[in-house]
C-alpha atoms as a PDB file:
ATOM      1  CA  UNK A   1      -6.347 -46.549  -8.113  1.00  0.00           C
ATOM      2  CA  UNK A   2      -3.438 -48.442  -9.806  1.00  0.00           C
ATOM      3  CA  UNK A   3      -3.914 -48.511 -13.772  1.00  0.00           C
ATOM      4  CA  UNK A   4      -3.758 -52.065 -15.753  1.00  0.00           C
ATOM      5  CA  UNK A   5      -0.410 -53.302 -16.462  1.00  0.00           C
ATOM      6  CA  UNK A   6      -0.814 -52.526 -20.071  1.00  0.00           C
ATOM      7  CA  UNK A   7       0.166 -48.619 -18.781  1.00  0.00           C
ATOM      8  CA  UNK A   8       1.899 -49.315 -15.580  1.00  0.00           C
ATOM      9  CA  UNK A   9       5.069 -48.587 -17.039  1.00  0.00           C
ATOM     10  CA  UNK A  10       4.949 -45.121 -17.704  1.00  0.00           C
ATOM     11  CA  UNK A  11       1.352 -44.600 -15.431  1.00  0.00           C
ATOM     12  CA  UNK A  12       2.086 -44.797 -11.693  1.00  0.00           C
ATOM     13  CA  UNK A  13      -1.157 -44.101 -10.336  1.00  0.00           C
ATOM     14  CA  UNK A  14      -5.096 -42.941 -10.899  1.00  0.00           C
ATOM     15  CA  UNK A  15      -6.273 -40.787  -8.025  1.00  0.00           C
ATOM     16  CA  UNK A  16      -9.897 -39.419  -7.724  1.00  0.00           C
ATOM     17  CA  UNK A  17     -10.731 -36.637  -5.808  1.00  0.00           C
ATOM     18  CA  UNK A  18     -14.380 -36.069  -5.447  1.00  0.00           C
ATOM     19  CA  UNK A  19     -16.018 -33.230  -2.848  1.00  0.00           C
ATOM     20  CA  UNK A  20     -18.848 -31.312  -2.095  1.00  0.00           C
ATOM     21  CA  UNK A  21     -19.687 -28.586   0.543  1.00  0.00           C
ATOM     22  CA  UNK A  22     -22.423 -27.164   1.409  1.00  0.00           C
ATOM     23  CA  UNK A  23     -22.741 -24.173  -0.745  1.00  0.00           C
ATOM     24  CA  UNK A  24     -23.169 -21.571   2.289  1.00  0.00           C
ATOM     25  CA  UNK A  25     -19.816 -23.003   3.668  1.00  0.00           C
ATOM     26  CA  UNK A  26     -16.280 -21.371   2.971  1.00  0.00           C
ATOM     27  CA  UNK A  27     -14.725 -23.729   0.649  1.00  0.00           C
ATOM     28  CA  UNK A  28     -11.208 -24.454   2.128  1.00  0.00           C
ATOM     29  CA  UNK A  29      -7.647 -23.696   0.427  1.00  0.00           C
ATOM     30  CA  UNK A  30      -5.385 -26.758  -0.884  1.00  0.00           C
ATOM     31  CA  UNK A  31      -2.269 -25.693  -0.138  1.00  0.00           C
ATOM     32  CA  UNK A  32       0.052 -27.511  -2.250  1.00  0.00           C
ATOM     33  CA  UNK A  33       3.774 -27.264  -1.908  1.00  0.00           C
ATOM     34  CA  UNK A  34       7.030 -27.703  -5.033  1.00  0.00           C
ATOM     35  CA  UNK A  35       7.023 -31.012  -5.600  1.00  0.00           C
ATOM     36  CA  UNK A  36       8.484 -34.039  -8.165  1.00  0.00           C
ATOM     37  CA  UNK A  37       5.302 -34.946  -9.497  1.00  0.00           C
ATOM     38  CA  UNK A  38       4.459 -34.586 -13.060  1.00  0.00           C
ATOM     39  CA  UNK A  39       1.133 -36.177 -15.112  1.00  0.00           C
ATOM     40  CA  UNK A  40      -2.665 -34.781 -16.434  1.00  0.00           C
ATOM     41  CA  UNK A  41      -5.612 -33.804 -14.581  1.00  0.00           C
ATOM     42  CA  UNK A  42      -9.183 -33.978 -15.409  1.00  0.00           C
ATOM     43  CA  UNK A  43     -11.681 -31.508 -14.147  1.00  0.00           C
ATOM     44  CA  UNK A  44     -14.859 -33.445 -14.619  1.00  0.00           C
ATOM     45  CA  UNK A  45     -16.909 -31.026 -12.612  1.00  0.00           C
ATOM     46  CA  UNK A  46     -16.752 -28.134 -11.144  1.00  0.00           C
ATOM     47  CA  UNK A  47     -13.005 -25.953 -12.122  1.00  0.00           C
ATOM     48  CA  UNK A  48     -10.250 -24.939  -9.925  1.00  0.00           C
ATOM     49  CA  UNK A  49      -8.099 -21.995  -9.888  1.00  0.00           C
ATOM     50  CA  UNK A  50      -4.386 -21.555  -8.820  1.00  0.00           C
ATOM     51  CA  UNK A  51      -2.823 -19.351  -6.906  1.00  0.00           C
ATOM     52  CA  UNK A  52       1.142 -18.780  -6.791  1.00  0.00           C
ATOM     53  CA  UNK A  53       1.591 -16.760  -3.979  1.00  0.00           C
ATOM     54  CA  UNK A  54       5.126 -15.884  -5.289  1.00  0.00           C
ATOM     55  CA  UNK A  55       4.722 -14.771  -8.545  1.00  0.00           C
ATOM     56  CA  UNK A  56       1.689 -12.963  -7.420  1.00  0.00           C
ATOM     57  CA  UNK A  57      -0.774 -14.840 -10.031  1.00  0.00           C
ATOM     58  CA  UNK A  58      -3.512 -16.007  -9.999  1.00  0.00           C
ATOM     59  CA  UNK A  59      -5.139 -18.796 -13.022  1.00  0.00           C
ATOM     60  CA  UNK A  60      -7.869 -20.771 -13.924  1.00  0.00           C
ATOM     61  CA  UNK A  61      -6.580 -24.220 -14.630  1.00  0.00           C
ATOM     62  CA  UNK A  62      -7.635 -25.749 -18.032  1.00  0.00           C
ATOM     63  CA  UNK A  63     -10.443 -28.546 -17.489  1.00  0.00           C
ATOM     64  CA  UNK A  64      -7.588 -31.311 -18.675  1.00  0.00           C
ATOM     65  CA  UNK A  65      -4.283 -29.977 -17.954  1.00  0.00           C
ATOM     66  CA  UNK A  66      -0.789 -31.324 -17.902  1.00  0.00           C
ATOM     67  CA  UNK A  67       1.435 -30.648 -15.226  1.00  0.00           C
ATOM     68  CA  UNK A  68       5.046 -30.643 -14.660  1.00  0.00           C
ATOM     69  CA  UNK A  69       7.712 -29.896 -12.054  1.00  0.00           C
ATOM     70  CA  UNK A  70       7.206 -26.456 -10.500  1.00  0.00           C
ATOM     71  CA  UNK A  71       9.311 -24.205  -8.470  1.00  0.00           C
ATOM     72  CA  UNK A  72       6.758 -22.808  -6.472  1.00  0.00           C
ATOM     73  CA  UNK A  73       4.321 -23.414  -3.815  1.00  0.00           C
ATOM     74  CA  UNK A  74       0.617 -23.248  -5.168  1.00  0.00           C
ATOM     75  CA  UNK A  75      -2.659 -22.846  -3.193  1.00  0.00           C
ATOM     76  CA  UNK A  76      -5.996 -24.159  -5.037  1.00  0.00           C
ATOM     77  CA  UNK A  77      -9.691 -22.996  -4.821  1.00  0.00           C
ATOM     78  CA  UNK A  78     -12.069 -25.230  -6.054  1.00  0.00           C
ATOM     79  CA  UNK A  79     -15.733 -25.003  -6.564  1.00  0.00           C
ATOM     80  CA  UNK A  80     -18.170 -26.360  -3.835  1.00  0.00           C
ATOM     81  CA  UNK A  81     -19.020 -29.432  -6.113  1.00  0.00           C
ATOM     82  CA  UNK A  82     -15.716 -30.798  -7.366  1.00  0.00           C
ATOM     83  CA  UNK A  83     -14.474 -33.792  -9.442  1.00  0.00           C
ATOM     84  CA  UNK A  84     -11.089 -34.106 -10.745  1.00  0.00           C
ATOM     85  CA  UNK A  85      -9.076 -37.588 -11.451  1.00  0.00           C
ATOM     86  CA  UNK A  86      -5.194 -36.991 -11.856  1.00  0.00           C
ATOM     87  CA  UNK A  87      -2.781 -39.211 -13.915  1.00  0.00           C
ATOM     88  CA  UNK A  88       0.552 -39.374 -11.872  1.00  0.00           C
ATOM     89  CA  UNK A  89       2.972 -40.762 -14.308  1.00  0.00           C
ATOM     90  CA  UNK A  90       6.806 -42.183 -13.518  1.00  0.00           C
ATOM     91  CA  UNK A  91       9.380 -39.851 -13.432  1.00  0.00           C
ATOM     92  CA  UNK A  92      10.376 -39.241 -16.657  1.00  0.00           C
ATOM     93  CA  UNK A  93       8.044 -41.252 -18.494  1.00  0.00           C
ATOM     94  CA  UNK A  94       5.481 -38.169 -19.375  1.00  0.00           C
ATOM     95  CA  UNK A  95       7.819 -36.714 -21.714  1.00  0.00           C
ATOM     96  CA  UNK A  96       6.945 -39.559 -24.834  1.00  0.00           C
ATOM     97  CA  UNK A  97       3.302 -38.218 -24.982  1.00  0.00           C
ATOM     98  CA  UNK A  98       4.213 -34.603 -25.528  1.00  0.00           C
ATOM     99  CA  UNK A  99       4.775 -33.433 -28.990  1.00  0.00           C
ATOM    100  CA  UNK A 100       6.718 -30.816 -27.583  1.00  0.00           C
ATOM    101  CA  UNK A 101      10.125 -31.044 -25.061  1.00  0.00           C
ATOM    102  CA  UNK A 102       9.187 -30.773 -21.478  1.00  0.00           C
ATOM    103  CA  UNK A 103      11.145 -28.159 -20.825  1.00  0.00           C
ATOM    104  CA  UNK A 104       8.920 -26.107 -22.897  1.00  0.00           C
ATOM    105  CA  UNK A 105       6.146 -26.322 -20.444  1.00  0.00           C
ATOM    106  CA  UNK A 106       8.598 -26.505 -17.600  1.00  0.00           C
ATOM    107  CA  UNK A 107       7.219 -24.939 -14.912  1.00  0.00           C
ATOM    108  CA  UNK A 108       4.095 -24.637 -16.076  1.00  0.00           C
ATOM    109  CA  UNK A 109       0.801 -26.226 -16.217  1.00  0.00           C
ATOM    110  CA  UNK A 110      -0.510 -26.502 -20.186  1.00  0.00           C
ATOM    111  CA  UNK A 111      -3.738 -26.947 -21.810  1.00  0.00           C
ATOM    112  CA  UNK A 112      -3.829 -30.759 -22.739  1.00  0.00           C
ATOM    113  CA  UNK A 113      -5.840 -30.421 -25.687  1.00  0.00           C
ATOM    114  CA  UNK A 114      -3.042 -28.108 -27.344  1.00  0.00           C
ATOM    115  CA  UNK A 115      -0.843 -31.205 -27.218  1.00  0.00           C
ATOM    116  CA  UNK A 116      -2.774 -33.868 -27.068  1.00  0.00           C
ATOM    117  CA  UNK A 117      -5.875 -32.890 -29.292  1.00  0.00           C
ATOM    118  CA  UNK A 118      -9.786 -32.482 -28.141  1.00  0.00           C
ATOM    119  CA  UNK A 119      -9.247 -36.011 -27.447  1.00  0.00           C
ATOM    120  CA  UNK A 120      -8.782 -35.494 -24.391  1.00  0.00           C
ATOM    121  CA  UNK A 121     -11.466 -33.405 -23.439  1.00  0.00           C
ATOM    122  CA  UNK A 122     -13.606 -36.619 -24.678  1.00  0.00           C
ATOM    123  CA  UNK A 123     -12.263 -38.524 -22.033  1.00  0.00           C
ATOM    124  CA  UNK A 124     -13.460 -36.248 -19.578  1.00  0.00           C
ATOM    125  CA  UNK A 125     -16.640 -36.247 -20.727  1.00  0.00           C
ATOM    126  CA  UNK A 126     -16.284 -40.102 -20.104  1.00  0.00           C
ATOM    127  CA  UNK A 127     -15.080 -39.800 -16.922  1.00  0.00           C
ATOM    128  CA  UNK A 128     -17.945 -36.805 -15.842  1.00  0.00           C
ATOM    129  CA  UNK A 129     -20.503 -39.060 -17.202  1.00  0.00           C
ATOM    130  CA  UNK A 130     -19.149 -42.136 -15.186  1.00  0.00           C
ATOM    131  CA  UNK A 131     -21.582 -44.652 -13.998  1.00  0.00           C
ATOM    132  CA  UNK A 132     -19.767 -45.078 -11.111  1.00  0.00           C
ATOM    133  CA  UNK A 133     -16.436 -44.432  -9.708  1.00  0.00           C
ATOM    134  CA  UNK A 134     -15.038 -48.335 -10.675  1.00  0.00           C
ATOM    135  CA  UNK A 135     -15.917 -47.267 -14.327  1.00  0.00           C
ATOM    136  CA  UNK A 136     -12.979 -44.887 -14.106  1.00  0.00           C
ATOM    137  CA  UNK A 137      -9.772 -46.555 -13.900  1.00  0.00           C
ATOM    138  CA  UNK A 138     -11.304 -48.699 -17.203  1.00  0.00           C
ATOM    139  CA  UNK A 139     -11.655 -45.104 -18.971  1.00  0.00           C
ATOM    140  CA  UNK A 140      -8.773 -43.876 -18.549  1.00  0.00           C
ATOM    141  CA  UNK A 141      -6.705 -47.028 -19.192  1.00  0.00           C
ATOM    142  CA  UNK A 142      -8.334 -47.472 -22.521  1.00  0.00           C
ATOM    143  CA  UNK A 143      -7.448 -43.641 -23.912  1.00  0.00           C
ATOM    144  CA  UNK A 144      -3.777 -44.706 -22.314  1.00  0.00           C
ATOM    145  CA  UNK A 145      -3.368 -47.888 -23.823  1.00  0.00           C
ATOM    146  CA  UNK A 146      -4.100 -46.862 -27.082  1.00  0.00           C
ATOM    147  CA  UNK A 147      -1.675 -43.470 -26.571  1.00  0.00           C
ATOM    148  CA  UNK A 148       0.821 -46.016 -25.729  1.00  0.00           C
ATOM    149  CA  UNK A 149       0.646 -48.201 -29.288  1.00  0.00           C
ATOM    150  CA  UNK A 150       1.111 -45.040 -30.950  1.00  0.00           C
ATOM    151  CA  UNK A 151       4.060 -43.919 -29.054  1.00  0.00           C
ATOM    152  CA  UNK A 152       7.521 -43.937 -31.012  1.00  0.00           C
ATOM    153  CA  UNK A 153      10.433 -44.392 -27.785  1.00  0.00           C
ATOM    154  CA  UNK A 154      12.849 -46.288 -26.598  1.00  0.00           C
ATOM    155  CA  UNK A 155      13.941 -46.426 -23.147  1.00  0.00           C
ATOM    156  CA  UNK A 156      16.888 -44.892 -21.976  1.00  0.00           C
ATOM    157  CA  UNK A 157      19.195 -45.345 -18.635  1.00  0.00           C
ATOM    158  CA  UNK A 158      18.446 -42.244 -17.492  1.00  0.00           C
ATOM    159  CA  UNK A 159      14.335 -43.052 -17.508  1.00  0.00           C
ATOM    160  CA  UNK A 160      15.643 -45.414 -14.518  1.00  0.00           C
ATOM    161  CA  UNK A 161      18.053 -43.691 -13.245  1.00  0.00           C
ATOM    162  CA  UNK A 162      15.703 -40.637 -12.874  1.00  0.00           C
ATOM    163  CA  UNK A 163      13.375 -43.122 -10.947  1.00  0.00           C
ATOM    164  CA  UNK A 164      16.337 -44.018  -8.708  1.00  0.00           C
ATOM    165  CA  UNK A 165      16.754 -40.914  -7.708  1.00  0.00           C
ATOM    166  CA  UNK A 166      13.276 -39.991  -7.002  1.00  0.00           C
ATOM    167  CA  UNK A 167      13.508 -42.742  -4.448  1.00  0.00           C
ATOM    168  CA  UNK A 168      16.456 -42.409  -2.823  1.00  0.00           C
ATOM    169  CA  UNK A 169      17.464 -38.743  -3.508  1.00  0.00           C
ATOM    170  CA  UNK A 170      19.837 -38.597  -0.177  1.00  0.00           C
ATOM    171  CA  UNK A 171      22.049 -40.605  -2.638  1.00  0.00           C
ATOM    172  CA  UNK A 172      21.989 -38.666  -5.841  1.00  0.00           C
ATOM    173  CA  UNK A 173      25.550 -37.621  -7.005  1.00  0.00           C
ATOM    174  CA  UNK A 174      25.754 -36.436 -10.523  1.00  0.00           C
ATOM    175  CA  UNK A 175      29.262 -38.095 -11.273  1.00  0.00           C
ATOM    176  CA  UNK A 176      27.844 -41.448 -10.641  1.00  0.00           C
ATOM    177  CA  UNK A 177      24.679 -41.075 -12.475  1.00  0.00           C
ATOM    178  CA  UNK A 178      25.998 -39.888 -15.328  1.00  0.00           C
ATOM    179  CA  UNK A 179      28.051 -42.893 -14.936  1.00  0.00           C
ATOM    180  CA  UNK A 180      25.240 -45.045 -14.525  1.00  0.00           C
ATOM    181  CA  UNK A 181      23.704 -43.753 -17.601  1.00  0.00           C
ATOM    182  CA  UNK A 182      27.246 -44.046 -19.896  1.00  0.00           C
ATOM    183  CA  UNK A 183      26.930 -40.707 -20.539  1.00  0.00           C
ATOM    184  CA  UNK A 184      29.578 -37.928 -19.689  1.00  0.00           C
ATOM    185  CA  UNK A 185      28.192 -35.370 -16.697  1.00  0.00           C
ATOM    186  CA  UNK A 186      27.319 -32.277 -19.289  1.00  0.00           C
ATOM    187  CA  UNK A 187      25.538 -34.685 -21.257  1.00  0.00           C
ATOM    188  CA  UNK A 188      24.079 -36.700 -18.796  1.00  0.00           C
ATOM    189  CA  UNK A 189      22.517 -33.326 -17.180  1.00  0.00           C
ATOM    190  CA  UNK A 190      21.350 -31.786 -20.789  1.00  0.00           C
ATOM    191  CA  UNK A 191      19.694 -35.605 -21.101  1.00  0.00           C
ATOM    192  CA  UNK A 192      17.962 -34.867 -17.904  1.00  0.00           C
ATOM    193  CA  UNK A 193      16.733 -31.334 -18.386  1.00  0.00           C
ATOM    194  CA  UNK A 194      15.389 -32.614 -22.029  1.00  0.00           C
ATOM    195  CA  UNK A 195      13.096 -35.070 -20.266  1.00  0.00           C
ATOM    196  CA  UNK A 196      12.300 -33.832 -16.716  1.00  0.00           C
ATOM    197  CA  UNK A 197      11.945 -30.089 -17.386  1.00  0.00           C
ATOM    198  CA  UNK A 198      14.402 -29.494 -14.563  1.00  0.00           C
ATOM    199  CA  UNK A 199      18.176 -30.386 -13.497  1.00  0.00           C
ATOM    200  CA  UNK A 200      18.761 -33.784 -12.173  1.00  0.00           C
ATOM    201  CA  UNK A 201      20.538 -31.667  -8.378  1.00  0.00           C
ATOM    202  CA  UNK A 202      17.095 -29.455  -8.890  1.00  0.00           C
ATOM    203  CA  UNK A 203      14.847 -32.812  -8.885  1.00  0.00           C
ATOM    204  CA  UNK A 204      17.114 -34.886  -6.405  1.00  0.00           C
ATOM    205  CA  UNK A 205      16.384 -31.709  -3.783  1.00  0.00           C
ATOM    206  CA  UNK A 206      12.991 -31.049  -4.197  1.00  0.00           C
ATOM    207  CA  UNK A 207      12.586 -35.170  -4.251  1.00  0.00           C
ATOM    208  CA  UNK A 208      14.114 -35.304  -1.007  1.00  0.00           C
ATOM    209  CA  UNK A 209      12.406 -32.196   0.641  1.00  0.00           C
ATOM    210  CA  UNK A 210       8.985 -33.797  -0.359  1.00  0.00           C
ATOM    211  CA  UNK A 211       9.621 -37.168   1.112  1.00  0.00           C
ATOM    212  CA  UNK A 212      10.529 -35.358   4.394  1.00  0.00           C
ATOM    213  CA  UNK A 213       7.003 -33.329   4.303  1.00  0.00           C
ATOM    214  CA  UNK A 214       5.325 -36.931   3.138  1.00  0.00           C
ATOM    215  CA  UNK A 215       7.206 -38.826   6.692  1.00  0.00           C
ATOM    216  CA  UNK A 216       5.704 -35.685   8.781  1.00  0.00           C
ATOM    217  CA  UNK A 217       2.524 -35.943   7.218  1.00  0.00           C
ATOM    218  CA  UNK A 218       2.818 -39.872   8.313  1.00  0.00           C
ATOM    219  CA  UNK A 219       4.332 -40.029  11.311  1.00  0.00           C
ATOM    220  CA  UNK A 220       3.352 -36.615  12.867  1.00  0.00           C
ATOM    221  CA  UNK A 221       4.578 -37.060  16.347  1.00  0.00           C
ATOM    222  CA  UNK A 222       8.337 -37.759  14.824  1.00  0.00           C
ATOM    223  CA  UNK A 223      10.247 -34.766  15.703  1.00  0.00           C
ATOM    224  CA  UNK A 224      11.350 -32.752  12.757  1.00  0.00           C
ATOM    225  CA  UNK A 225      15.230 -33.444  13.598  1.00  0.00           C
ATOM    226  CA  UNK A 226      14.903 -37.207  12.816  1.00  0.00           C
ATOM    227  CA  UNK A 227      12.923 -36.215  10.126  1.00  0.00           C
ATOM    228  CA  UNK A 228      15.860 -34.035   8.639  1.00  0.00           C
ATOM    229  CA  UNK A 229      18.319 -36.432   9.521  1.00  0.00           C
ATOM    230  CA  UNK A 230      16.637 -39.294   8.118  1.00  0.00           C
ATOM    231  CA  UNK A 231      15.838 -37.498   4.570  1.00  0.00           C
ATOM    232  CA  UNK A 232      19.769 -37.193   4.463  1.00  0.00           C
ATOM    233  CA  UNK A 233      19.795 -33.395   5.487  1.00  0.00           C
ATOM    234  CA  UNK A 234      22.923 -32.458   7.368  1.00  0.00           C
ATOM    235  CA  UNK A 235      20.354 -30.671  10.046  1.00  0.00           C
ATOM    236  CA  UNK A 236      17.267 -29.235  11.251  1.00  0.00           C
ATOM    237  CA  UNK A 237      17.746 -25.831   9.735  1.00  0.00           C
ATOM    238  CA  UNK A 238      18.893 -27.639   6.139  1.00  0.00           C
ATOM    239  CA  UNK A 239      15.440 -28.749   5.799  1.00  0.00           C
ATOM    240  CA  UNK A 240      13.971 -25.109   6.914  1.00  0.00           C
ATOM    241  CA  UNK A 241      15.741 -23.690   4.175  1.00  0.00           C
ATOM    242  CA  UNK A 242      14.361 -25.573   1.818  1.00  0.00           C
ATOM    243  CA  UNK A 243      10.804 -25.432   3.075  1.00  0.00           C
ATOM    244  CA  UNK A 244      11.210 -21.766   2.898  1.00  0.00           C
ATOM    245  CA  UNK A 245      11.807 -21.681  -0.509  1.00  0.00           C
ATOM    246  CA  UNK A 246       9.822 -24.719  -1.453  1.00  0.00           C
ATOM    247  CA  UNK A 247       6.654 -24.109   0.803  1.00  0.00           C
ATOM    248  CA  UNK A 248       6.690 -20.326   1.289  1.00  0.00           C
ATOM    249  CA  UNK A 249       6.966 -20.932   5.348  1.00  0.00           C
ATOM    250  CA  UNK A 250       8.742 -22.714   7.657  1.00  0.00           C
ATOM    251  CA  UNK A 251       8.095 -26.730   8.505  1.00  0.00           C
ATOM    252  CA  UNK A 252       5.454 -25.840  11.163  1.00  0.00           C
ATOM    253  CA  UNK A 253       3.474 -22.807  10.037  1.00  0.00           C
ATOM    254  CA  UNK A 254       3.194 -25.055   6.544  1.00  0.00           C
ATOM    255  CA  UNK A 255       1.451 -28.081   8.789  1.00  0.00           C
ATOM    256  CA  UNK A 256      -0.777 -25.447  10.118  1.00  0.00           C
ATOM    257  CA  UNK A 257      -2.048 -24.473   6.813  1.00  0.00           C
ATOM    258  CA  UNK A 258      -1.867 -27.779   5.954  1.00  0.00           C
ATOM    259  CA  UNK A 259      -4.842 -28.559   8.487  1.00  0.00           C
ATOM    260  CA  UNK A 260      -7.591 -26.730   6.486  1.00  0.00           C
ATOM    261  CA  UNK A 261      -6.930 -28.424   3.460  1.00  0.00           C
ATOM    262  CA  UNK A 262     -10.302 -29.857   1.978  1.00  0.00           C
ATOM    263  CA  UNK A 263      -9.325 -33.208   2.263  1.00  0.00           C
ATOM    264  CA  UNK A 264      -8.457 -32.705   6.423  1.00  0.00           C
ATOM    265  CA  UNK A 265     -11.961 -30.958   6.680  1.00  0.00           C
ATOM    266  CA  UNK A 266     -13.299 -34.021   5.191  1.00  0.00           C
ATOM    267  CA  UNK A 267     -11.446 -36.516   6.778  1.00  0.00           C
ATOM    268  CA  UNK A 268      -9.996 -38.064   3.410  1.00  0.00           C
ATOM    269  CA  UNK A 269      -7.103 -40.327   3.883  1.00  0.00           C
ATOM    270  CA  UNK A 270      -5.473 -39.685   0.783  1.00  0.00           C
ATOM    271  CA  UNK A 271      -3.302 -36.994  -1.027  1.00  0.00           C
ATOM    272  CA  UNK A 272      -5.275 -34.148  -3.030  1.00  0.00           C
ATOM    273  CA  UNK A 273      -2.841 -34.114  -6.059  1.00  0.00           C
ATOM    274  CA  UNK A 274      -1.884 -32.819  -9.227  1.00  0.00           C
ATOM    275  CA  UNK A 275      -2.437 -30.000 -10.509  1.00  0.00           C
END
């Protein structure tokens, strides 16, 4: 769902996730791998919890949580009725509605309501309570809008030059973006870090690793060495390396596991995001 223009600068996309299984079934595993994403879910029914196979945790996600850059792969259980709408935002343009730096919740997933008051959890009351699923775009571009009037920031180079990178990450080279933003290299990357949570080489590699995974996804029967190659990687086993430390597994166990995610079992043709 794209939001109103009124938020389309900083909002890049709505996406609503509703499913239910039968409650004798198994509930399938999301399996959800490092990724550039940042933004807010809402849990309007039913809750999920998180696994980081990694860190060997395990956490109940808050019912309106915001999300930023992680380093690890995550797997998600939900319930057998479950609701959630998640707020992708453009890169770098969460970081004006936080109170706090990014990089403080770098990482990390935090409750919303700690930054953004109980607010939010009125919202998704709003959105639970939804007539109907065309009533939900209108809810949440009416908290969002009014968010934005209260919002004190000016926009930077870097806020497009982070969204250059996102989409052509093959390219990124820090001495020309720092460049690009008039800013010296050490400055350019503090800049970054400030506003993304993560290095501008940390987000220009897990950009690029992601769109390879998202051109598999899409074009399954392309081998995985055009894949590689066209993502900019030097070769096949570049792109292994990076799916071993950004997926847990190589390229093809990961599409196995990918197979029983929830939204495969239910033959959704969209991305389970966010969380």
């Amino acid at each position: 769902m794209k939001p109103s223009p009124s938020v389309s600068q900083y909002i890049k996309e709505y996406l609503l996730v509703h499913l239910i299984f039968d409650p004798k079934e198994l509930i399938p595993i999301k399996v959800y791998p490092v990724n550039p994403k940042t933004g807010i879910t809402f849990q309007c029914k039913g809750h999920l919890t998180a696994e980081i196979p990694s860190l060997n945790l395990i956490e109940k996600r808050p019912a309106v949580n915001i999300f930023t850059i992680s380093s690890s792969r995550q797997n998600f259980y939900q319930t057998h009725e479950f609701m959630l709408v998640n707020v992708e935002f453009h890169p770098g343009k969460l970081s004006p509605f936080l109170k706090t730096n990014i990089i403080e919740i770098a990482d990390g997933n935090l409750n919303a309501s700690l930054i953004l008051g109980n607010e939010v959890d009125k919202v998704n009351d709003r959105l639970a309570n939804a007539v109907n699923y065309q009533e939900i775009p209108v809810i949440l571009d009416d908290y969002f809008t009014q968010k934005i009037k209260r919002i004190k920031y000016n926009s930077l180079l870097i806020d497009n030059i982070g969204q250059t990178i996102f989409a052509n990450p093959s390219g990124f080279r820090l001495e020309n973006a720092a460049k690009s933003a008039c800013m010296s290299q050490r400055t350019f990357e503090y800049k970054f870090l400030q506003k993304f949570g993560v290095t501008p080489k940390y987000f220009a590699r897990i950009s690029r690793f992601y769109q390879a995974y998202e051109q598999k996804e899409l074009f399954p029967k392309l081998d995985w060495l055009s894949v590689a190659v066209q993502n900019g990687y030097a070769d096949y086993q570049h792109l292994v390396k990076d799916f071993k430390q950004f997926a847990d597994v190589t390229p093809n166990i990961f599409l196995e596991h990918v197979k029983f995610n929830p939204e495969k079992r239910l033959s959704i043709n969209s991305d389970f995001v966010g969380i």
